[in-house]
N, C-alpha and C. Protein backbone atom coordinates (compact mmCIF):
# COMPACT_ATOMS: atom_id res chain seq x y z
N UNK A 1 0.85 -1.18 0.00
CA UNK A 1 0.00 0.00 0.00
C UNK A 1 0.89 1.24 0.00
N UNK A 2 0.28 2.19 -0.67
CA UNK A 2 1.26 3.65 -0.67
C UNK A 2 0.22 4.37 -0.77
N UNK A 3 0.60 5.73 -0.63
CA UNK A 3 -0.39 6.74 -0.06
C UNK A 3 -1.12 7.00 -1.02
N UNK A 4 -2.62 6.81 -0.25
CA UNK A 4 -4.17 6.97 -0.88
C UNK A 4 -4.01 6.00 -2.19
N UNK A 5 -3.27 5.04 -2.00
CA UNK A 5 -3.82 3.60 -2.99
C UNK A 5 -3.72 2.45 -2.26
N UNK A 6 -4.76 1.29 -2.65
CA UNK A 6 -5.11 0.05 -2.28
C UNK A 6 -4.41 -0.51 -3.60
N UNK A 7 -3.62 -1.64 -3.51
CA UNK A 7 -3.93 -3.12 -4.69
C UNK A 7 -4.02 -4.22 -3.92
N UNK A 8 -5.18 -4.58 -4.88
CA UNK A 8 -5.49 -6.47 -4.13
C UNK A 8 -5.51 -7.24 -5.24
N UNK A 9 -4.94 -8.85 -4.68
CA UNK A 9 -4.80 -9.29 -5.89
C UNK A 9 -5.90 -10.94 -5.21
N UNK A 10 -6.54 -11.66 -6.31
CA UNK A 10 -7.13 -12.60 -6.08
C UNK A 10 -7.25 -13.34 -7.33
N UNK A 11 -7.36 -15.05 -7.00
CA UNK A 11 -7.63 -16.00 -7.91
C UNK A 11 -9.11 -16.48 -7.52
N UNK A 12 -10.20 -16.28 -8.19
CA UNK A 12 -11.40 -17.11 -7.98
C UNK A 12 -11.58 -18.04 -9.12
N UNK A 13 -12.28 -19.10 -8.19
CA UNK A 13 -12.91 -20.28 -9.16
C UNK A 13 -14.09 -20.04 -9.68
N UNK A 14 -13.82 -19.31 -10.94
CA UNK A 14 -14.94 -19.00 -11.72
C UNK A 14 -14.74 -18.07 -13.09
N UNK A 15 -15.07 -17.80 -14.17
CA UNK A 15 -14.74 -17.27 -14.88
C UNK A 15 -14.74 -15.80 -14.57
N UNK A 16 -14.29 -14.76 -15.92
CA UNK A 16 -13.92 -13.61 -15.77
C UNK A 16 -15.43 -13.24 -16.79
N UNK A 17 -16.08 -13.72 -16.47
CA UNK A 17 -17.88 -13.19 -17.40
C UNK A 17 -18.56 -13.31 -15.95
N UNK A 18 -18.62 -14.03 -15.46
CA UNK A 18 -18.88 -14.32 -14.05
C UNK A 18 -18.31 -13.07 -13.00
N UNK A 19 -17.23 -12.93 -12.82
CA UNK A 19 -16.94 -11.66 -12.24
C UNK A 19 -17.17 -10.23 -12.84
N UNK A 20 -16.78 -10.00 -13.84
CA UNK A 20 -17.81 -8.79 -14.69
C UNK A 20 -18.85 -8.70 -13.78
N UNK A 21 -19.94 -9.41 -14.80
CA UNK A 21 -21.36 -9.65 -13.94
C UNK A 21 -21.81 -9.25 -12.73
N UNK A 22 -20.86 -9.45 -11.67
CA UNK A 22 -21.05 -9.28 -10.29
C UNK A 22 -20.14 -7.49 -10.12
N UNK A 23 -19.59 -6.83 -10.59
CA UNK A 23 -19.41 -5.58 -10.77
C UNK A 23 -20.64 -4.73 -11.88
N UNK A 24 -21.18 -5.24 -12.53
CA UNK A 24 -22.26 -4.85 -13.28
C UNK A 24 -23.15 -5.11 -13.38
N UNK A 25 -24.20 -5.69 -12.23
CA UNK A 25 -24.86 -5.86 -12.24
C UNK A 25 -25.63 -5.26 -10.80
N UNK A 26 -26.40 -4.16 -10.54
CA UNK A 26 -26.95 -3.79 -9.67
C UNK A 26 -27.29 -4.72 -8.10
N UNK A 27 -27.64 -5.70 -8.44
CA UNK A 27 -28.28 -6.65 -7.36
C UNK A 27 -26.76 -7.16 -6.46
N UNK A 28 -26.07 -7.96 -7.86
CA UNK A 28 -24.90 -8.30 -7.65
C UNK A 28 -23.80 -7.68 -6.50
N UNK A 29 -23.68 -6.27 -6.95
CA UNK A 29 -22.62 -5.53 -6.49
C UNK A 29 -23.50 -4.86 -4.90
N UNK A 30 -24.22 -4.86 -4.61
CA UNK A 30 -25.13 -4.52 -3.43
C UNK A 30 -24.60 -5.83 -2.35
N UNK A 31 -24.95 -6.60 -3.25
CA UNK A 31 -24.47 -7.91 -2.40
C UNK A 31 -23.37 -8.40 -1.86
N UNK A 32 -21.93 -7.71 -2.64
CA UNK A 32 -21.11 -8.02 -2.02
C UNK A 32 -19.86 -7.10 -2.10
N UNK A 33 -20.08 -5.79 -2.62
CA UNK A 33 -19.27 -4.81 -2.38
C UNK A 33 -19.27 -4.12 -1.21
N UNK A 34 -20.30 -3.97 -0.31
CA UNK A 34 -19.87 -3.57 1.29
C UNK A 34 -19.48 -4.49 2.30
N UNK A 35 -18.75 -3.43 3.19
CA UNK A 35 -17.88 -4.66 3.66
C UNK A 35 -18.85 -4.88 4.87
N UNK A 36 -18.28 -6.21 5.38
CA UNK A 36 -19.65 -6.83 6.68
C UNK A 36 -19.79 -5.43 7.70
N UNK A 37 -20.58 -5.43 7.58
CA UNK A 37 -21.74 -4.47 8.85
C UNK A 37 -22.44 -3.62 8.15
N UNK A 38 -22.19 -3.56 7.03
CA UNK A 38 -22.64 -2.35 6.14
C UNK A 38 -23.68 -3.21 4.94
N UNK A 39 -24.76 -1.92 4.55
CA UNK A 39 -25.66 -2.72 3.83
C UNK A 39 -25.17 -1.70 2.05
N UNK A 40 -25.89 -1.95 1.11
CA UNK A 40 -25.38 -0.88 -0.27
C UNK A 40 -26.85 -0.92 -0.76
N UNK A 41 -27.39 0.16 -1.07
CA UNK A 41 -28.09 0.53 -2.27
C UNK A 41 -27.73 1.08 -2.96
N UNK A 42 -27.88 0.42 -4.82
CA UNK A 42 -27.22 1.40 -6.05
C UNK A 42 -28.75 1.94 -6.49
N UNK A 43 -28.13 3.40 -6.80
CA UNK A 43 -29.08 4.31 -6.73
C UNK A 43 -29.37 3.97 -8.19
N UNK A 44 -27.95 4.09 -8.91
CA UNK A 44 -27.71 4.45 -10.43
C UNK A 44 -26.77 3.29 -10.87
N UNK A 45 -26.80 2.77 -12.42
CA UNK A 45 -25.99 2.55 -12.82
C UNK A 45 -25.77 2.20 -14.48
N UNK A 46 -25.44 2.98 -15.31
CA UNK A 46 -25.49 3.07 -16.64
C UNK A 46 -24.12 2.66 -16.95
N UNK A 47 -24.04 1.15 -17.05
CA UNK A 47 -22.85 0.42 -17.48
C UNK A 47 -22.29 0.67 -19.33
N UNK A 48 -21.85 1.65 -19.19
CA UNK A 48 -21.16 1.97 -20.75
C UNK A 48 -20.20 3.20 -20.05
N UNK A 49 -18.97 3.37 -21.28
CA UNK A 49 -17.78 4.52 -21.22
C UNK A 49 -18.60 5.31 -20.90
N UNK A 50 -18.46 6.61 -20.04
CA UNK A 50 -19.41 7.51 -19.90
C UNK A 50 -20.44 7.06 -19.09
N UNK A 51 -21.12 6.33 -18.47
CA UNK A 51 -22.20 6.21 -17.89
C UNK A 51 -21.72 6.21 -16.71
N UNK A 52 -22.52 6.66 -15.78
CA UNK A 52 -22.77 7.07 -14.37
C UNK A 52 -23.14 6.25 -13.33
N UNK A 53 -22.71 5.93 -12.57
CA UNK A 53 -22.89 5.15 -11.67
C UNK A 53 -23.01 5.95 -10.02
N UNK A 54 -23.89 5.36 -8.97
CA UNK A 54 -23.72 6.08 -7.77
C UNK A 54 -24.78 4.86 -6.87
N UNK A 55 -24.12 5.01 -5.66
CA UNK A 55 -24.25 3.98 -4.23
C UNK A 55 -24.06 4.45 -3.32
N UNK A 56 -24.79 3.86 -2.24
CA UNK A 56 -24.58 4.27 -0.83
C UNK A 56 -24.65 2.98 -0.10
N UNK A 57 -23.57 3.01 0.96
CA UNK A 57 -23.32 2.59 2.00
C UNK A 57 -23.89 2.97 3.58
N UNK A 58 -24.56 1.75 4.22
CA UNK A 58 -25.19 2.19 5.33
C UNK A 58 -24.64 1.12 6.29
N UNK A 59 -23.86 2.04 7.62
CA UNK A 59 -23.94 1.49 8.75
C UNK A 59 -25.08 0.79 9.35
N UNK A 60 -25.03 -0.87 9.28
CA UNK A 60 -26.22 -1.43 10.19
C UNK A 60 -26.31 -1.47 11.65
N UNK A 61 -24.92 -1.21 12.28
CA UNK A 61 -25.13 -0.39 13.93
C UNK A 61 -25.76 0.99 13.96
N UNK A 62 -25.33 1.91 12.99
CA UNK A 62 -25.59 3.02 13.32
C UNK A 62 -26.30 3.40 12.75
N UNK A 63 -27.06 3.12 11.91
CA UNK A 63 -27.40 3.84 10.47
C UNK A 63 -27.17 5.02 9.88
N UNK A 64 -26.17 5.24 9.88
CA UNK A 64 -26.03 6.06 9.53
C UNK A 64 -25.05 5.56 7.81
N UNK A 65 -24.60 6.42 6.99
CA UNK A 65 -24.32 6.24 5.85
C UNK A 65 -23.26 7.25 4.90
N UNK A 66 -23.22 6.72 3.64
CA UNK A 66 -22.50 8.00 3.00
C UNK A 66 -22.69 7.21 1.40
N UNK A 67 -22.97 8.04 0.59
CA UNK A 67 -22.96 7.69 -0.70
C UNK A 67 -21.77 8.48 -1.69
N UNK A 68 -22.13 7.86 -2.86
CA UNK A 68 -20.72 7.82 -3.64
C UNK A 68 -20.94 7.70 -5.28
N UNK A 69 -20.46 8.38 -6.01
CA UNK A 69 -20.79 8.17 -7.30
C UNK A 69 -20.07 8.42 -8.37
N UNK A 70 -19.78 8.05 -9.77
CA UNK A 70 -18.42 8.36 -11.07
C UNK A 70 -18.77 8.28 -12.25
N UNK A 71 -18.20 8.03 -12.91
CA UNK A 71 -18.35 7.72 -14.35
C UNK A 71 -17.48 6.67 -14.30
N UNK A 72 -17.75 5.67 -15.25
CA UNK A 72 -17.39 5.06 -16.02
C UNK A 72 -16.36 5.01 -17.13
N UNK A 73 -15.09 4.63 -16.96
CA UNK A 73 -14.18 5.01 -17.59
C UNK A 73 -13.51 4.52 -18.94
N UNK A 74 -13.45 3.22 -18.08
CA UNK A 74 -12.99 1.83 -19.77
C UNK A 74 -13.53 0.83 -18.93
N UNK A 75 -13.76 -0.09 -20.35
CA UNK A 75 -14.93 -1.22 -20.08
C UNK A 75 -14.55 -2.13 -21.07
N UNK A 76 -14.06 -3.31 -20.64
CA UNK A 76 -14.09 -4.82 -21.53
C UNK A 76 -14.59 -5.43 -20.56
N UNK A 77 -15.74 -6.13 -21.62
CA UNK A 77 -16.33 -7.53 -21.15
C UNK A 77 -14.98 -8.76 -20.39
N UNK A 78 -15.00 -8.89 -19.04
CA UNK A 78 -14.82 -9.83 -18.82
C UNK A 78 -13.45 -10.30 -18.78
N UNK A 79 -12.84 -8.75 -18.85
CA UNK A 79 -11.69 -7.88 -18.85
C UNK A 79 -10.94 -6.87 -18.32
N UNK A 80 -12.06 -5.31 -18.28
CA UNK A 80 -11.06 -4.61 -17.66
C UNK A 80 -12.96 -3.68 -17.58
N UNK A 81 -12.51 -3.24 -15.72
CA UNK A 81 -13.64 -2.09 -15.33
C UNK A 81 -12.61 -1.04 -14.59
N UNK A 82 -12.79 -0.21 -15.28
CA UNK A 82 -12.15 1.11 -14.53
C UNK A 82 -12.91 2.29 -14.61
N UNK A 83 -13.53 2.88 -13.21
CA UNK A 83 -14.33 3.62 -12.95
C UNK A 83 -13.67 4.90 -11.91
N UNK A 84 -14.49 6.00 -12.17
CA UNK A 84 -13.89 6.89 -11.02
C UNK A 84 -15.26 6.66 -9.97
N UNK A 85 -14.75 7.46 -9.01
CA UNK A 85 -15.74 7.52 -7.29
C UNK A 85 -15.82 8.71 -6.48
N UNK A 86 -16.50 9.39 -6.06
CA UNK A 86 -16.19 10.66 -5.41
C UNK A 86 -17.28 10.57 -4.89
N UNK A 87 -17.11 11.06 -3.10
CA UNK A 87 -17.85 10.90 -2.58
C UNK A 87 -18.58 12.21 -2.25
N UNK A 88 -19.83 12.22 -1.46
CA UNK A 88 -20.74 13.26 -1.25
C UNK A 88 -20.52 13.59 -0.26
N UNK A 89 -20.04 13.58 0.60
CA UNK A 89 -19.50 14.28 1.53
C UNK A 89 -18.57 15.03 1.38
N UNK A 90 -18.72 16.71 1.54
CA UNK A 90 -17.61 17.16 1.65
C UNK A 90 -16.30 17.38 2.55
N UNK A 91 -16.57 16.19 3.28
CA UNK A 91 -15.16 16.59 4.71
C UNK A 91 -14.89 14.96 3.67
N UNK A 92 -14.93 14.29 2.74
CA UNK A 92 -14.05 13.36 1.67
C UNK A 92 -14.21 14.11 0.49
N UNK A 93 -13.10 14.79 0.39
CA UNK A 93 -12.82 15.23 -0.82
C UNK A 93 -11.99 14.67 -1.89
N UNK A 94 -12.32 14.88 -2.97
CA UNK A 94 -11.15 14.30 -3.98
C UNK A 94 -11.82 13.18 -4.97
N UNK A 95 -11.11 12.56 -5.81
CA UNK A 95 -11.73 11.49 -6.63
C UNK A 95 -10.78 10.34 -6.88
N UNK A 96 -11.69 9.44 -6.78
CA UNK A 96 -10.71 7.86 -6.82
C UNK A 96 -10.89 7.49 -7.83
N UNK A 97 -10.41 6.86 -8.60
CA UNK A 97 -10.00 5.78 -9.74
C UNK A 97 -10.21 4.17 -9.60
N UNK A 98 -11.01 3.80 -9.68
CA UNK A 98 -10.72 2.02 -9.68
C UNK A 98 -10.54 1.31 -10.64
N UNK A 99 -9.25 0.39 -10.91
CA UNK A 99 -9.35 -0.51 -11.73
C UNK A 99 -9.20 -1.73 -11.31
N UNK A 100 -10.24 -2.55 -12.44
CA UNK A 100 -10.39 -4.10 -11.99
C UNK A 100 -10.04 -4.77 -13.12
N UNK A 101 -8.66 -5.66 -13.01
CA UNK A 101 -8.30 -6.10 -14.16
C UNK A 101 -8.70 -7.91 -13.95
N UNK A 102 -9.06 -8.43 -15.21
CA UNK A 102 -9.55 -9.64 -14.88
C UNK A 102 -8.58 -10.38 -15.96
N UNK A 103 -8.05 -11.65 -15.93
CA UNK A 103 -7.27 -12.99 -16.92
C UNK A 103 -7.82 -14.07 -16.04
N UNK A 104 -8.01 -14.76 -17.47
CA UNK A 104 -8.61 -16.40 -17.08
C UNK A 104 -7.32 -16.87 -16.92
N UNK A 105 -7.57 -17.89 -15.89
CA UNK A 105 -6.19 -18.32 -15.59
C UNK A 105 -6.78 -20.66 -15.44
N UNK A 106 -5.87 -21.04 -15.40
CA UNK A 106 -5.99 -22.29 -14.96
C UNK A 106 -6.61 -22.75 -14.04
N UNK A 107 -6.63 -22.04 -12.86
CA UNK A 107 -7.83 -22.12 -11.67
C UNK A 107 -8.91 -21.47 -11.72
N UNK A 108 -9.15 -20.67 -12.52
CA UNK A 108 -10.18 -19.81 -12.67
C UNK A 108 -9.88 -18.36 -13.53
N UNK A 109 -9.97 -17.28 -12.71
CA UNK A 109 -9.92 -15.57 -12.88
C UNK A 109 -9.02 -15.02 -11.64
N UNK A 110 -8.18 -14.50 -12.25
CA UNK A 110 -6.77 -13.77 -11.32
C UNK A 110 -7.46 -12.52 -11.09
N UNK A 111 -7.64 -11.70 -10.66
CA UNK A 111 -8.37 -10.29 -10.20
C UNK A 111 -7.53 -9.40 -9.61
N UNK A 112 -7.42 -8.12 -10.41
CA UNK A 112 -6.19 -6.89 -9.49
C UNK A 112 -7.14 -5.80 -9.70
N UNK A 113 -7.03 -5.00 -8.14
CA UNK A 113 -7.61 -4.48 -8.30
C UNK A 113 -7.05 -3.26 -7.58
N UNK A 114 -6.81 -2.00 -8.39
CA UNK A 114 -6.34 -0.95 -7.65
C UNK A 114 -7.17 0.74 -7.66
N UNK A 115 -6.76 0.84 -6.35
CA UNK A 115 -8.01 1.82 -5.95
C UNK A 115 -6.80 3.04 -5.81
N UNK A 116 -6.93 4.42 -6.64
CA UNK A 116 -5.97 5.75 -5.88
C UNK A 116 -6.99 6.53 -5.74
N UNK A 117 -6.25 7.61 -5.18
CA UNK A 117 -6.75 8.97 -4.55
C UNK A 117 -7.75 8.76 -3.89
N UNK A 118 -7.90 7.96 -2.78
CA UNK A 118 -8.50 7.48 -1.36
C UNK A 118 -7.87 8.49 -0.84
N UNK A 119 -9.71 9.55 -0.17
CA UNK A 119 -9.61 10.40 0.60
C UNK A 119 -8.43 10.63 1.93
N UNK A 120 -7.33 11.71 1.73
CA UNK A 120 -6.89 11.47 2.92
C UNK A 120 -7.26 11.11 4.38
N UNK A 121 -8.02 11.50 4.44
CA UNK A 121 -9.07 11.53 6.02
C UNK A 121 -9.32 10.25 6.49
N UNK A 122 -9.51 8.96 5.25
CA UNK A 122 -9.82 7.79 5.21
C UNK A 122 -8.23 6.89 5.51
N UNK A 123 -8.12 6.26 6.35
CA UNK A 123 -7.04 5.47 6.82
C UNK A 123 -6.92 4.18 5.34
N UNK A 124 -5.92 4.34 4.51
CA UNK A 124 -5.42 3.68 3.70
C UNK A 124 -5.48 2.31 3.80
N UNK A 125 -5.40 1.75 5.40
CA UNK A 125 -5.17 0.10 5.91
C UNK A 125 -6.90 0.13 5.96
N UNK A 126 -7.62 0.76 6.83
CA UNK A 126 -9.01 0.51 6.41
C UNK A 126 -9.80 0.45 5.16
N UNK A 127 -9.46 1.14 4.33
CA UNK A 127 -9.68 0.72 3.25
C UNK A 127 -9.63 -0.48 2.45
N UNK A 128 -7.92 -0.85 2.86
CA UNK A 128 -7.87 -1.99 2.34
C UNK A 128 -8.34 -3.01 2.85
N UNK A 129 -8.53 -3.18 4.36
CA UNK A 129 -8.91 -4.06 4.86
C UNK A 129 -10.64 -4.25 4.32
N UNK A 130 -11.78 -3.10 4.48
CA UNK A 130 -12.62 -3.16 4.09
C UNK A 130 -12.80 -4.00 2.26
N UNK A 131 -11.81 -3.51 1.47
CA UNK A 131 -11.80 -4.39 0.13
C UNK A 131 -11.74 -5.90 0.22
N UNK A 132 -10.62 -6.38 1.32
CA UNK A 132 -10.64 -8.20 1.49
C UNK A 132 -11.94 -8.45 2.01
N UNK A 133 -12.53 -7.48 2.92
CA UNK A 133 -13.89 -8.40 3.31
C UNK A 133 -14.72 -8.75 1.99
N UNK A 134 -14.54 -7.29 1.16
CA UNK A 134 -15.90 -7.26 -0.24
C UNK A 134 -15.40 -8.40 -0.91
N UNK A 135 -13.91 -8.80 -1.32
CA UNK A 135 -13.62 -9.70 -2.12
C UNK A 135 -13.98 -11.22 -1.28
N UNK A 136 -14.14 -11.35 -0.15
CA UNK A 136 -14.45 -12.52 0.21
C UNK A 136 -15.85 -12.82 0.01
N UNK A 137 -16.67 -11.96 0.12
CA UNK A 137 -17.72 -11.67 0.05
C UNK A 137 -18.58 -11.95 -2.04
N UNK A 138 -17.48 -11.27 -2.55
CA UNK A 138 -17.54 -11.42 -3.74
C UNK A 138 -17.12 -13.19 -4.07
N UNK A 139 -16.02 -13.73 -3.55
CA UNK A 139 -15.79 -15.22 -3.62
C UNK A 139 -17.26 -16.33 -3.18
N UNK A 140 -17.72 -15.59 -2.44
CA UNK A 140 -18.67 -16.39 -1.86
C UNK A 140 -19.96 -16.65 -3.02
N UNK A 141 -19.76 -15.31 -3.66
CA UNK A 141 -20.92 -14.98 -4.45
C UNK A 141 -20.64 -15.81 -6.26
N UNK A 142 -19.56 -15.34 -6.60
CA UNK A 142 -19.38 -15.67 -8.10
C UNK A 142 -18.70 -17.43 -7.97
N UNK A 143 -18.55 -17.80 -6.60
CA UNK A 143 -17.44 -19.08 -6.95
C UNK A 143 -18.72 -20.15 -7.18
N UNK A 144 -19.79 -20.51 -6.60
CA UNK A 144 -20.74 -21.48 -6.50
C UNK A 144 -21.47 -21.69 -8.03
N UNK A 145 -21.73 -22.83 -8.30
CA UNK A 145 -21.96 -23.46 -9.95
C UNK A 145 -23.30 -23.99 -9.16
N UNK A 146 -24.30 -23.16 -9.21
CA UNK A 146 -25.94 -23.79 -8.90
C UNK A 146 -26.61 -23.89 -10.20
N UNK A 147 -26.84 -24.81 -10.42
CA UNK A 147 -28.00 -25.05 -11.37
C UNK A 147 -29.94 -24.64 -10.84
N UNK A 148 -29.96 -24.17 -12.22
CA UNK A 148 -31.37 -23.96 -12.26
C UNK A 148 -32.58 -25.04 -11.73
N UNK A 149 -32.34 -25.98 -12.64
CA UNK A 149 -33.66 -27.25 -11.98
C UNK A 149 -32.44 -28.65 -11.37
């Protein structure tokens, strides 16, 4: 970690259409992009270059919350999501960058994912720590092969 950036790196058992999916897909990303204690509603999300995206995060001790929203930056299927983030609060100022790079690999989908210009105010290790919960969270979600009937 270096200042105001996260990288995480992960192998899931599952393809890289499968992980897409779960970054683009409203229901999906509610489900497992906040980290445990916290709940997400996506307000918005217009998955193309240019399209807009925005979410909020809610404390389930406190309820209390903070939402967050970007554009859409570059986009391959099943490949590469890189979005900006800026939050609504003004005591977090500034704008983040995320990229999520995806390769099929022999066990599955290798996943890197790097987050900059994380608000100073925001502790860099919390951050990151909050990302391993979402990615476990995300493992839980894209790794399981359920059939329909």
């Amino acid at each position: 970690m270096s200042d105001n950036t996260v990288s995480l790196h992960r192998v899931l058992k599952t393809t890289p259409e499968k992980v897409y999916r779960a970054f683009t897909q409203p229901l999906a990303l509610a489900a497992w992009l906040p980290p445990y204690g916290f709940l997400c509603t996506v307000h918005e999300m217009d998955v193309k270059v240019g399209g807009k995206h925005r979410a909020s995060f809610h404390n389930f001790s406190t309820g209390n919350g903070h939402s967050f929203g970007g554009t859409y930056l570059e986009l391959k299927p099943g490949e590469l999501i890189k979005y900006s983030d800026k939050f609504e609060d003004p005591n977090l100022p500034g704008e983040m960058t995320t990229t999520v790079s995806l390769r099929k690999t022999i066990a599955g989908t290798e996943i890197k994912i790097t987050q900059e210009g994380i608000p100073a105010v925001i502790p860099v290790e919390m951050c990151y720590l909050g990302w391993q919960e979402s990615l476990e969270k995300l493992a839980k979600l894209v790794e399981p092969e359920i059939p329909d009937a």
